[in-house]
C-alpha atoms as a PDB file:
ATOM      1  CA  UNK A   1     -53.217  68.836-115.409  1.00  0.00           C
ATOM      2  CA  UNK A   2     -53.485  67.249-112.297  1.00  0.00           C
ATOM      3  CA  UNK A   3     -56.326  67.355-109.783  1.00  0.00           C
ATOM      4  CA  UNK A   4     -55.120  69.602-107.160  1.00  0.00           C
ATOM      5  CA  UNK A   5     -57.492  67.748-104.650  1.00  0.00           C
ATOM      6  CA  UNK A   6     -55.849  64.528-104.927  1.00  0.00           C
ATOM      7  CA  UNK A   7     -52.343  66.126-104.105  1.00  0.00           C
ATOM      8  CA  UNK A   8     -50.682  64.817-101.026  1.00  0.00           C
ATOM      9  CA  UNK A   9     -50.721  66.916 -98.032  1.00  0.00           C
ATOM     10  CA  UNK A  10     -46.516  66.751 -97.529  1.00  0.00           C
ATOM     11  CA  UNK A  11     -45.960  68.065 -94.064  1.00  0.00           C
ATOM     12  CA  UNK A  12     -42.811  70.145 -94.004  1.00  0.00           C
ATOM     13  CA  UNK A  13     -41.133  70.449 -90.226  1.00  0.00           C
ATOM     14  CA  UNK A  14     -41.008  73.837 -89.273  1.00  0.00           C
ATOM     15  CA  UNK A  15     -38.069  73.808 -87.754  1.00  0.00           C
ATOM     16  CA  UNK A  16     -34.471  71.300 -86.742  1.00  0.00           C
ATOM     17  CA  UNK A  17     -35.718  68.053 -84.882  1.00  0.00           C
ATOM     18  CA  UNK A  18     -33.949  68.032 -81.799  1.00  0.00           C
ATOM     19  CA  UNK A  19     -32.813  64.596 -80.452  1.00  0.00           C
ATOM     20  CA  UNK A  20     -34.423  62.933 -77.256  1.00  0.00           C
ATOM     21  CA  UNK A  21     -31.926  62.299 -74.694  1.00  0.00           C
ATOM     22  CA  UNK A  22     -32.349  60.145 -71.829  1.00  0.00           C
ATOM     23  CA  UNK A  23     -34.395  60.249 -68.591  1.00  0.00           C
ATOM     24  CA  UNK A  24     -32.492  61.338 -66.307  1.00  0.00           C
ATOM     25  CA  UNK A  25     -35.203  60.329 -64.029  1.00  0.00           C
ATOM     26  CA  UNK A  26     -34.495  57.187 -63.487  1.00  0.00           C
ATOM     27  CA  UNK A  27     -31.140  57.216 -62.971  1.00  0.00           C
ATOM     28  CA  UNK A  28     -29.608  57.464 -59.524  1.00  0.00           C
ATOM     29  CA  UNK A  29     -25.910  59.140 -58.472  1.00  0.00           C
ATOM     30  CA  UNK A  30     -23.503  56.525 -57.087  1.00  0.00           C
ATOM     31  CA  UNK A  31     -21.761  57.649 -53.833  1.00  0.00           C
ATOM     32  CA  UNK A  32     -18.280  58.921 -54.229  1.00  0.00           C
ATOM     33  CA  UNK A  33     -15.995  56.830 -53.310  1.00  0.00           C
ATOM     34  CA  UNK A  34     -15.012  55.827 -49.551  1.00  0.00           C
ATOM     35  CA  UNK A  35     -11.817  53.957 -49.567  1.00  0.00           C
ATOM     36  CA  UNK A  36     -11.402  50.501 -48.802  1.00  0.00           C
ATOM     37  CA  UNK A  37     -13.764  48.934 -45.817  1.00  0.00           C
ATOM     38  CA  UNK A  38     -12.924  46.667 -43.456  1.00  0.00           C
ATOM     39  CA  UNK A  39     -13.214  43.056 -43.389  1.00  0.00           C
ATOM     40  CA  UNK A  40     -14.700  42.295 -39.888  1.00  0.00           C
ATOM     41  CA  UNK A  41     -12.263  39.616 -38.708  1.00  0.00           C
ATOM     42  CA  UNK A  42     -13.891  36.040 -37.432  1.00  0.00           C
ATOM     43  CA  UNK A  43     -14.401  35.950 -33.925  1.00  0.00           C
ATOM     44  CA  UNK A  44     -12.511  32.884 -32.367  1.00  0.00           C
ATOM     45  CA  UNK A  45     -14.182  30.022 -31.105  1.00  0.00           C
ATOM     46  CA  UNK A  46     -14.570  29.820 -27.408  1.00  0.00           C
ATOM     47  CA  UNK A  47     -12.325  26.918 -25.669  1.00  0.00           C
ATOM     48  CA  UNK A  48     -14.588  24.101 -24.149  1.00  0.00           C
ATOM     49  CA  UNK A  49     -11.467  23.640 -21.754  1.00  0.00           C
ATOM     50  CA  UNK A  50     -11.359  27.089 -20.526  1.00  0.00           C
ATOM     51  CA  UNK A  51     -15.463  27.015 -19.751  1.00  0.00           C
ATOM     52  CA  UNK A  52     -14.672  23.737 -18.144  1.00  0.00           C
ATOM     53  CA  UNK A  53     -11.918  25.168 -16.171  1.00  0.00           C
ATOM     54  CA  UNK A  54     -14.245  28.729 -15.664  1.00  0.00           C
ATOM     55  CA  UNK A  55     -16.852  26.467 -14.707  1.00  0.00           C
ATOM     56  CA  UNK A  56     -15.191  24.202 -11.994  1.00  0.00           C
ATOM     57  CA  UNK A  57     -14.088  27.993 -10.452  1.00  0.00           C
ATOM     58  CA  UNK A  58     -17.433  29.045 -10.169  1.00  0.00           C
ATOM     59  CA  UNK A  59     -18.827  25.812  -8.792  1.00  0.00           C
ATOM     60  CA  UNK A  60     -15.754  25.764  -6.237  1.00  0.00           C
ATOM     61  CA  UNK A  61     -16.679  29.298  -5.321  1.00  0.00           C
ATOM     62  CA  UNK A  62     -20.127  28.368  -4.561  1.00  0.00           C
ATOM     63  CA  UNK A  63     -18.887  25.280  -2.934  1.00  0.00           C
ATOM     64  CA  UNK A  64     -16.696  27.708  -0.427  1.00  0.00           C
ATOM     65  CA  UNK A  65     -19.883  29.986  -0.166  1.00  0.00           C
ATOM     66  CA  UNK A  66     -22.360  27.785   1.366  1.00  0.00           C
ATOM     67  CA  UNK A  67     -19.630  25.567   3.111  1.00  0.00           C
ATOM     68  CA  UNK A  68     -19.499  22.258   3.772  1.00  0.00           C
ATOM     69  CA  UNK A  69     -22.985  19.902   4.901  1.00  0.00           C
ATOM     70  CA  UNK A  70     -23.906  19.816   8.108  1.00  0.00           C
ATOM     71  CA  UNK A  71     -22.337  17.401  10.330  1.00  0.00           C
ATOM     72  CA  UNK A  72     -18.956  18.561   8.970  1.00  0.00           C
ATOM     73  CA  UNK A  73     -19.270  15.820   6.405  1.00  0.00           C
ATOM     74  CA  UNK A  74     -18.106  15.393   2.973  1.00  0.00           C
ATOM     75  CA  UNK A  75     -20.791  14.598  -0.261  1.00  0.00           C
ATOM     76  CA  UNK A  76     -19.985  12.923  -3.109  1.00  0.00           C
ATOM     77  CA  UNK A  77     -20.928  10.993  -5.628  1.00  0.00           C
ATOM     78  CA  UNK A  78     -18.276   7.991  -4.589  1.00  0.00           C
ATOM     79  CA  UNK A  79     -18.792   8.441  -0.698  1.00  0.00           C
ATOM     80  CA  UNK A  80     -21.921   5.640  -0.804  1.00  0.00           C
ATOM     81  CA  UNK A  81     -19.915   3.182  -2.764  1.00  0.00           C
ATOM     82  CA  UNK A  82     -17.047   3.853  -0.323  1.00  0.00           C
ATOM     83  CA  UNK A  83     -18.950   2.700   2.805  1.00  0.00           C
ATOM     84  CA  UNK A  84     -20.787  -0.024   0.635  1.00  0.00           C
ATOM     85  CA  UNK A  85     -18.680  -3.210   0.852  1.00  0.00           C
ATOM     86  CA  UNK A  86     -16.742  -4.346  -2.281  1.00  0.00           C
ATOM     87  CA  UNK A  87     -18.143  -7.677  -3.660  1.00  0.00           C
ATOM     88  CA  UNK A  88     -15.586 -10.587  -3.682  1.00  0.00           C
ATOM     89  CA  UNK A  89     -14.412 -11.889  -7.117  1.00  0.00           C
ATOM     90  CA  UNK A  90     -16.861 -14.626  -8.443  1.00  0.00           C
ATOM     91  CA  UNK A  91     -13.851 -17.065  -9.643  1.00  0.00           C
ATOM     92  CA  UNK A  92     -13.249 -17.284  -5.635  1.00  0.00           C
ATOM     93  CA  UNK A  93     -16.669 -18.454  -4.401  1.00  0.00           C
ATOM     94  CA  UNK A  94     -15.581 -21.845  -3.589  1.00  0.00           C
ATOM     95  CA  UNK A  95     -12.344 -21.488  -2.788  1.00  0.00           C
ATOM     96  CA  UNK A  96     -11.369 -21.947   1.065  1.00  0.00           C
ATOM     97  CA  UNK A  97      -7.739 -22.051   1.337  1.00  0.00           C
ATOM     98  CA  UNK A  98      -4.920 -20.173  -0.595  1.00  0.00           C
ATOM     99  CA  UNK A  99      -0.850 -20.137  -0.614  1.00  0.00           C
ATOM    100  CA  UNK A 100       0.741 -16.836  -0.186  1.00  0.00           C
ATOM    101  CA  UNK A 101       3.262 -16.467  -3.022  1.00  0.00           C
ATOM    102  CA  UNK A 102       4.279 -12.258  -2.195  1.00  0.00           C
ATOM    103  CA  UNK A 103       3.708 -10.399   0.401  1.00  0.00           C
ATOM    104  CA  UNK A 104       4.523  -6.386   0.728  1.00  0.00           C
ATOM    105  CA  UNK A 105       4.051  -5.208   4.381  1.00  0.00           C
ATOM    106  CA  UNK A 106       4.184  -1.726   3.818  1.00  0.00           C
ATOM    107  CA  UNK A 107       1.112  -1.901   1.808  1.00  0.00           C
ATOM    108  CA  UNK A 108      -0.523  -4.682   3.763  1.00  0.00           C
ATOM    109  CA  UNK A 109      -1.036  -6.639   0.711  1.00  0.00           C
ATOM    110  CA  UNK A 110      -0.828 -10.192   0.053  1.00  0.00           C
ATOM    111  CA  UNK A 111      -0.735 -12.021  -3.832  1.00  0.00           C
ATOM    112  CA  UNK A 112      -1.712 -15.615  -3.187  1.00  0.00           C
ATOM    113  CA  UNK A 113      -2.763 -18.746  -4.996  1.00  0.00           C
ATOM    114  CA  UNK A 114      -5.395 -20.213  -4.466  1.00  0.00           C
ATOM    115  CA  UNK A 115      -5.778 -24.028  -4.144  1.00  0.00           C
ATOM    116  CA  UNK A 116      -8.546 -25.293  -5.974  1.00  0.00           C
ATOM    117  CA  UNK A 117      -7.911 -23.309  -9.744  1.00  0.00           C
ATOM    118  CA  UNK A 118      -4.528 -22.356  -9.115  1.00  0.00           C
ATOM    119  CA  UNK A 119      -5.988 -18.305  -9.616  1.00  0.00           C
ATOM    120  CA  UNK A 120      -4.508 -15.474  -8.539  1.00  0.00           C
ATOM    121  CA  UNK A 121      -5.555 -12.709  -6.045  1.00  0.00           C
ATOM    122  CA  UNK A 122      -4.724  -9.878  -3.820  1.00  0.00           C
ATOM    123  CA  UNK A 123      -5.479 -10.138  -0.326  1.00  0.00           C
ATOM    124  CA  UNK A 124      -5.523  -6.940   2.362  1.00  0.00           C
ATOM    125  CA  UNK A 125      -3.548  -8.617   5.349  1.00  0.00           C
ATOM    126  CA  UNK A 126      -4.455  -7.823   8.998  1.00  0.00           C
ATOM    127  CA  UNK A 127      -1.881  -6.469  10.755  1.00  0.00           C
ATOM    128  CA  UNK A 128       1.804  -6.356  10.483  1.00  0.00           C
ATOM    129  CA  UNK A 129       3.230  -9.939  10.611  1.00  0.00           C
ATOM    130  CA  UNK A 130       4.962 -11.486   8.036  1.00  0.00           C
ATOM    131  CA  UNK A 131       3.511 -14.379   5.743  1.00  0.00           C
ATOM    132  CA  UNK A 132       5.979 -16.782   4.088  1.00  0.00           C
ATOM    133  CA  UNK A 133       6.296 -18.010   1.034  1.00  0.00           C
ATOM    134  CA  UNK A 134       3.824 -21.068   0.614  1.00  0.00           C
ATOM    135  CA  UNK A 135       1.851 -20.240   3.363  1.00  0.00           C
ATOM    136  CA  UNK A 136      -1.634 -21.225   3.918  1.00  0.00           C
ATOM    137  CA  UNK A 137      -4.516 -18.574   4.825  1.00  0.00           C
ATOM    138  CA  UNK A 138      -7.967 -19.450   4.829  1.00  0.00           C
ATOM    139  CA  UNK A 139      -9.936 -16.919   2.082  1.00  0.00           C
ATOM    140  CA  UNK A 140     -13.465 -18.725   2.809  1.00  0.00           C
ATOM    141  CA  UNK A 141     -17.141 -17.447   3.430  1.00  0.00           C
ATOM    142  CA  UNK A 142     -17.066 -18.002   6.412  1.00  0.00           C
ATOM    143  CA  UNK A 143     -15.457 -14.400   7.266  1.00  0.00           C
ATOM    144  CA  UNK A 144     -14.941 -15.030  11.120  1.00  0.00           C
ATOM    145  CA  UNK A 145     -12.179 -17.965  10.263  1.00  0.00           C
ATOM    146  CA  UNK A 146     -10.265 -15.508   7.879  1.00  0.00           C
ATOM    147  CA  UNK A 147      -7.635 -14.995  10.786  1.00  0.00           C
ATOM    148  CA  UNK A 148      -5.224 -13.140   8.714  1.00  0.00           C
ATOM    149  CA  UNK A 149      -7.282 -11.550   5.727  1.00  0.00           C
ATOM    150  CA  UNK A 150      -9.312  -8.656   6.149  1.00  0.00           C
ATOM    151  CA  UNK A 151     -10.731  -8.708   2.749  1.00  0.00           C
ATOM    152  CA  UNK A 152     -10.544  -9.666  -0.672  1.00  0.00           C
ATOM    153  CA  UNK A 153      -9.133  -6.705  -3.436  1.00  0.00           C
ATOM    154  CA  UNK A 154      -9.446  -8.563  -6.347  1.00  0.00           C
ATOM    155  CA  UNK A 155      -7.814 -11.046  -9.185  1.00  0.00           C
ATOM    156  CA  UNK A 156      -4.242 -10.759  -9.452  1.00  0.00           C
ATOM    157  CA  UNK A 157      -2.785 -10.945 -13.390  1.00  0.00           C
ATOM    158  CA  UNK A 158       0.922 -12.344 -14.004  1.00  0.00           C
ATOM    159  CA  UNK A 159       2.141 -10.051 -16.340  1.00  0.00           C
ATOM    160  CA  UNK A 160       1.081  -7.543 -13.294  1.00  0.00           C
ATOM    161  CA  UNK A 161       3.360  -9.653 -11.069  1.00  0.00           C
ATOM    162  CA  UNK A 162       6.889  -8.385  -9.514  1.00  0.00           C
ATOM    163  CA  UNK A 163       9.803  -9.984 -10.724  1.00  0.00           C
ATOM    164  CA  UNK A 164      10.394 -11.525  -7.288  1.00  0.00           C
ATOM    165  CA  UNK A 165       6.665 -13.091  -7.367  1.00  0.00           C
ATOM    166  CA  UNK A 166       7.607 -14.877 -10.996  1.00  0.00           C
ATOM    167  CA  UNK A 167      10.771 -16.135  -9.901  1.00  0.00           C
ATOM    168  CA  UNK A 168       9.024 -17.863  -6.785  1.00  0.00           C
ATOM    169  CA  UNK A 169       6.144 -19.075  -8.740  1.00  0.00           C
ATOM    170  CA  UNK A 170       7.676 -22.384  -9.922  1.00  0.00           C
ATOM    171  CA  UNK A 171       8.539 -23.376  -6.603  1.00  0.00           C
ATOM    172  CA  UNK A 172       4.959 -22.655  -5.026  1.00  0.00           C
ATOM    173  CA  UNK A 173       3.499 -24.816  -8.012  1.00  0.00           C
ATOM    174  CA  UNK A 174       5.819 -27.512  -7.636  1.00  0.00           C
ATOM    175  CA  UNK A 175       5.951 -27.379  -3.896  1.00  0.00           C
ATOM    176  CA  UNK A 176       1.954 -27.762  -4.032  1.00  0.00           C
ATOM    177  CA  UNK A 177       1.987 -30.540  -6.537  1.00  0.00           C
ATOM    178  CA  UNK A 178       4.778 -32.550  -4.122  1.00  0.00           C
ATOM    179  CA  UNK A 179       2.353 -32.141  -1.252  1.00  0.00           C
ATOM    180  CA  UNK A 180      -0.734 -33.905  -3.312  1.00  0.00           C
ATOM    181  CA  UNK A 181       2.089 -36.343  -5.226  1.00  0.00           C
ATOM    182  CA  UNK A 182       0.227 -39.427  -4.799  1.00  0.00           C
ATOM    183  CA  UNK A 183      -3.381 -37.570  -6.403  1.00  0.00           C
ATOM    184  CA  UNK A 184      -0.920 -36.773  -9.280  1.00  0.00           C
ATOM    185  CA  UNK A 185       0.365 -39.788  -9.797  1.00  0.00           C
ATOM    186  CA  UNK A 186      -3.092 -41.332 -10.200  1.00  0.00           C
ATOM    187  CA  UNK A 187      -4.603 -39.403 -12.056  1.00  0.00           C
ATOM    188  CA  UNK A 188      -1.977 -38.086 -14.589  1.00  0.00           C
ATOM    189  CA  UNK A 189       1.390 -40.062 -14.793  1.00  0.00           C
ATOM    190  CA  UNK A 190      -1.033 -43.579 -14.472  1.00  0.00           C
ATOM    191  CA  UNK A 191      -3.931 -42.828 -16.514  1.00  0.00           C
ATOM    192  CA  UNK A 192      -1.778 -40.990 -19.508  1.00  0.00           C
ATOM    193  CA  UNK A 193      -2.375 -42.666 -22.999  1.00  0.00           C
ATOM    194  CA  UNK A 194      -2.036 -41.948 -26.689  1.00  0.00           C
ATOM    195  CA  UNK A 195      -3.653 -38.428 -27.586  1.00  0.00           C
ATOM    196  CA  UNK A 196      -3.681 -39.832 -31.331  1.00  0.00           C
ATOM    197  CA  UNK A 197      -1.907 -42.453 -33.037  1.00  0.00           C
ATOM    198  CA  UNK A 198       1.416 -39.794 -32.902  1.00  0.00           C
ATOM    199  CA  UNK A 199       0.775 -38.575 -29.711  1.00  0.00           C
ATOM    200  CA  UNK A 200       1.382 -39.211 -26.273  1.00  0.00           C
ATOM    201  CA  UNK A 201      -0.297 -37.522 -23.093  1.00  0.00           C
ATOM    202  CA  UNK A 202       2.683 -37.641 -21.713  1.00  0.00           C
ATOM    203  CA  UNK A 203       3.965 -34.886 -24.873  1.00  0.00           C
ATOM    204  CA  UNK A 204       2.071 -32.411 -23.374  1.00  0.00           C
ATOM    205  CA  UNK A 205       4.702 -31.756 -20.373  1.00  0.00           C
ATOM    206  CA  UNK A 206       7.545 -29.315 -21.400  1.00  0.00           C
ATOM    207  CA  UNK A 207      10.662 -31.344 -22.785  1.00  0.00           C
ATOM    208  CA  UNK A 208       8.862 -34.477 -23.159  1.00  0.00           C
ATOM    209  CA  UNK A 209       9.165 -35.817 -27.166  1.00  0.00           C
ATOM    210  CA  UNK A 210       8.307 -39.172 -28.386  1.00  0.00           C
ATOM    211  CA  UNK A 211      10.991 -40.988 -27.220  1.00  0.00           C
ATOM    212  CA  UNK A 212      11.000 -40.266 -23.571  1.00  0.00           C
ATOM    213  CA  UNK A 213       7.356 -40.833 -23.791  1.00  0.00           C
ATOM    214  CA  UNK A 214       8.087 -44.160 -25.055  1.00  0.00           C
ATOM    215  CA  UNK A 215      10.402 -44.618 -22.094  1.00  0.00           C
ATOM    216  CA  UNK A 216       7.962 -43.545 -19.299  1.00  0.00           C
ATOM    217  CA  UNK A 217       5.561 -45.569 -20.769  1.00  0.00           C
ATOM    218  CA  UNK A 218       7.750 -48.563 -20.405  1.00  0.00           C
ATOM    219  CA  UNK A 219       8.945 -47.762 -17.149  1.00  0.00           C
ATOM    220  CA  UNK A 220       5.072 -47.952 -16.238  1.00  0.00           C
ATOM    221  CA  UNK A 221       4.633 -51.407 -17.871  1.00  0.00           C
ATOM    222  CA  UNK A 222       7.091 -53.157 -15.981  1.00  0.00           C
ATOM    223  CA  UNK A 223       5.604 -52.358 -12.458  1.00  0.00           C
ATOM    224  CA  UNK A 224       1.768 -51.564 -13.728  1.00  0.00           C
ATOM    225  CA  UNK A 225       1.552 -48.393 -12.253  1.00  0.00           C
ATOM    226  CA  UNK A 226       3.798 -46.231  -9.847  1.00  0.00           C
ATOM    227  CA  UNK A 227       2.791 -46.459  -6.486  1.00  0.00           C
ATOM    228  CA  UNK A 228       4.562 -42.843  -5.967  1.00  0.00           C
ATOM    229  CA  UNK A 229       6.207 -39.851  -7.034  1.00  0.00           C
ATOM    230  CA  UNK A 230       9.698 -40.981  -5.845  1.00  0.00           C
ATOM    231  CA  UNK A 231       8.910 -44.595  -7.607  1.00  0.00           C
ATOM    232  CA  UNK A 232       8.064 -42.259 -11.013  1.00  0.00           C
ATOM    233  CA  UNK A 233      11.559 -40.646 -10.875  1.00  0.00           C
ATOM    234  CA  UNK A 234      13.565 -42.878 -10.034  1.00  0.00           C
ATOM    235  CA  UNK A 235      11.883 -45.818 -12.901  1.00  0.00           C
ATOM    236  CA  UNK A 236      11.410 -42.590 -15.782  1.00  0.00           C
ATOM    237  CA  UNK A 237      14.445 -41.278 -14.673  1.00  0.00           C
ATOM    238  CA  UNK A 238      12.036 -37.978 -14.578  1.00  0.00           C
ATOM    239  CA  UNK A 239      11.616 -35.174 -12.175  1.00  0.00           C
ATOM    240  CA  UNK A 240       7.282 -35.367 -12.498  1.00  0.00           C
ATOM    241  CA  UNK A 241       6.243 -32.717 -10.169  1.00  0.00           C
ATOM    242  CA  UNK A 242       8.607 -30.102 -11.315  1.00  0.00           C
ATOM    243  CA  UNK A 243       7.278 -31.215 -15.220  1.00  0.00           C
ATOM    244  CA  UNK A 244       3.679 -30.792 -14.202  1.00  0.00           C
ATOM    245  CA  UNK A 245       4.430 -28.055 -12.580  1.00  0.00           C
ATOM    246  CA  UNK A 246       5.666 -26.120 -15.326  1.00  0.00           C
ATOM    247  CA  UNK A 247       3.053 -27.806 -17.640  1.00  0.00           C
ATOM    248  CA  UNK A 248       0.244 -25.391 -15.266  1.00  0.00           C
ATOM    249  CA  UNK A 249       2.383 -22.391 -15.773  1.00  0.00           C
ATOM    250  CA  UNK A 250       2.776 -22.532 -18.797  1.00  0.00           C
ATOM    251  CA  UNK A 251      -1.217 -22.878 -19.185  1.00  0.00           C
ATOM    252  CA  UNK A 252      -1.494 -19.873 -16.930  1.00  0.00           C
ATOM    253  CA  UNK A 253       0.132 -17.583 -19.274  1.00  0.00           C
ATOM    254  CA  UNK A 254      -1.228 -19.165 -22.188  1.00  0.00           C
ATOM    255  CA  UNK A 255      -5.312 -19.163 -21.988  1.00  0.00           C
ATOM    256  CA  UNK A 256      -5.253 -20.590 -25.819  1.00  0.00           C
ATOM    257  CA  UNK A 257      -3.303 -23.530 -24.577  1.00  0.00           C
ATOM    258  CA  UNK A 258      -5.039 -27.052 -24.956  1.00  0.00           C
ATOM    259  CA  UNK A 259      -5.828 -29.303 -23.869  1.00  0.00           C
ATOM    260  CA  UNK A 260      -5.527 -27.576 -20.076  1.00  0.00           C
ATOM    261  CA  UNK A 261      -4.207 -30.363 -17.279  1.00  0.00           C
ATOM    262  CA  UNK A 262      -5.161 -27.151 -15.168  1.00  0.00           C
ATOM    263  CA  UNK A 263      -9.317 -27.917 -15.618  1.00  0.00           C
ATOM    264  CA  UNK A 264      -8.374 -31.961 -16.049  1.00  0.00           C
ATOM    265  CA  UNK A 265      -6.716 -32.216 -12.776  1.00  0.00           C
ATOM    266  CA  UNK A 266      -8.106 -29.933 -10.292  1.00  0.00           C
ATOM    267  CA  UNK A 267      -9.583 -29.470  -8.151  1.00  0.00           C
ATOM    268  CA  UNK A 268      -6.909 -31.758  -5.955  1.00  0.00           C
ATOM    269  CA  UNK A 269      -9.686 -34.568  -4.540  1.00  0.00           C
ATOM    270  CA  UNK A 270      -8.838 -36.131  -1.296  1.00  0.00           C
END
């Protein structure tokens, strides 16, 4: 037999274990439901030309509030430069005389060229007479001989021009070129040689290929040089103002254009 002391102790429940169920505890109860919510919608962005525009308002409003300065004057940012006197081009500092090529007289305003570069510029005329075509108005420093200008407005461009200004360009070139013939002669039409070994100076005027080059050159061999303009035409059987004269518009409306008989030839020396 067994010892009865060394039998395990069994422990028998006294009863059906019951299960553990959850903390409730810790658990929380979820709202019931409350529909959909609303999306707030995005707020638009305010218009920098509206608080411009609200802006100007208010400033005009204070503007009519405290009224105008005393004196019954007007401020402003532009009213200094106004009164201060508008400098004169720097491409006309020593220029003295010019040739009117347009002038409106309802606007008082003059386009003229002048002599020494051939440039452009826009004249304010005194008073109401007319200026003619080709007419010569002194645009100097000296302000007390300026007769018929009251003041300088500024470079004038040709693509800027009126059609009735371009048409009556190549006759104020030419007509200026006649008038110094003899300085033109000299200089240009009697000092012209080869450019290269296939090219004449006298190629650079409009129309003018290697033969009539040849030609003119020729025609200036058998007498030396021409002793004028007329003497030119008539030997070349050329018209040499009106060629030169197109030869400086064309370099007028062409800045790329070299080389330029413009900055050779002028200033006109007397």
């Amino acid at each position: 037999m067994s010892d009865p002391r060394r039998r395990r102790q069994i422990k028998t429940p006294s009863g059906p274990r019951k299960k553990e169920g959850p903390d409730l505890s810790k658990y929380q109860m979820s709202p019931p439901p409350m529909g959909r919510q609303e999306v707030p919608k995005p707020q638009p962005k305010p218009d920098p030309t509206q608080q411009r525009r609200q802006g100007g308002r208010q400033q005009s409003g204070q503007r009519r509030q405290g009224g105008r300065p005393q004196g019954g004057q007007r401020g402003g940012r532009g009213q200094g430069r106004r009164d201060q006197p508008r400098p004169e081009p720097e491409a006309l500092k020593d220029e003295s005389w010019a040739r009117v090529l347009e002038h409106d007289t309802k606007s008082g305003v003059a386009t003229v060229m002048a002599e020494k570069t051939l440039a452009f510029c826009r004249l304010k005329i005194k008073g109401s007479d007319v200026l003619n075509l080709n007419q010569r108005i002194y645009i100097g420093k000296d302000r007390t001989k300026r007769t018929e200008v009251q003041g300088i407005l500024g470079m004038a461009h040709m693509d800027k021009m009126s059609n009735m200004a371009k048409q009556d360009l190549p006759t104020l070139v030419q007509t200026f070129i006649e008038e110094h013939g003899q300085y033109f002669v000299d200089e240009f039409y009697n000092k012209a040689g080869p450019m290269s070994l296939k090219q004449h100076s006298y190629e650079l005027l409009p129309d003018v290929g290697p033969v009539k080059a040849r030609n003119m050159v020729k025609a200036r061999d058998q007498v030396g040089r021409f002793a004028s303009m007329d003497e030119l035409n008539a030997l070349a059987k050329v018209k040499g103002a009106e060629l030169l004269a197109q030869r400086f518009i064309e370099e007028m409306e062409d800045k790329t254009l070299v080389p330029r008989l413009t900055e050779l030839l002028l200033p006109v020396e007397a």
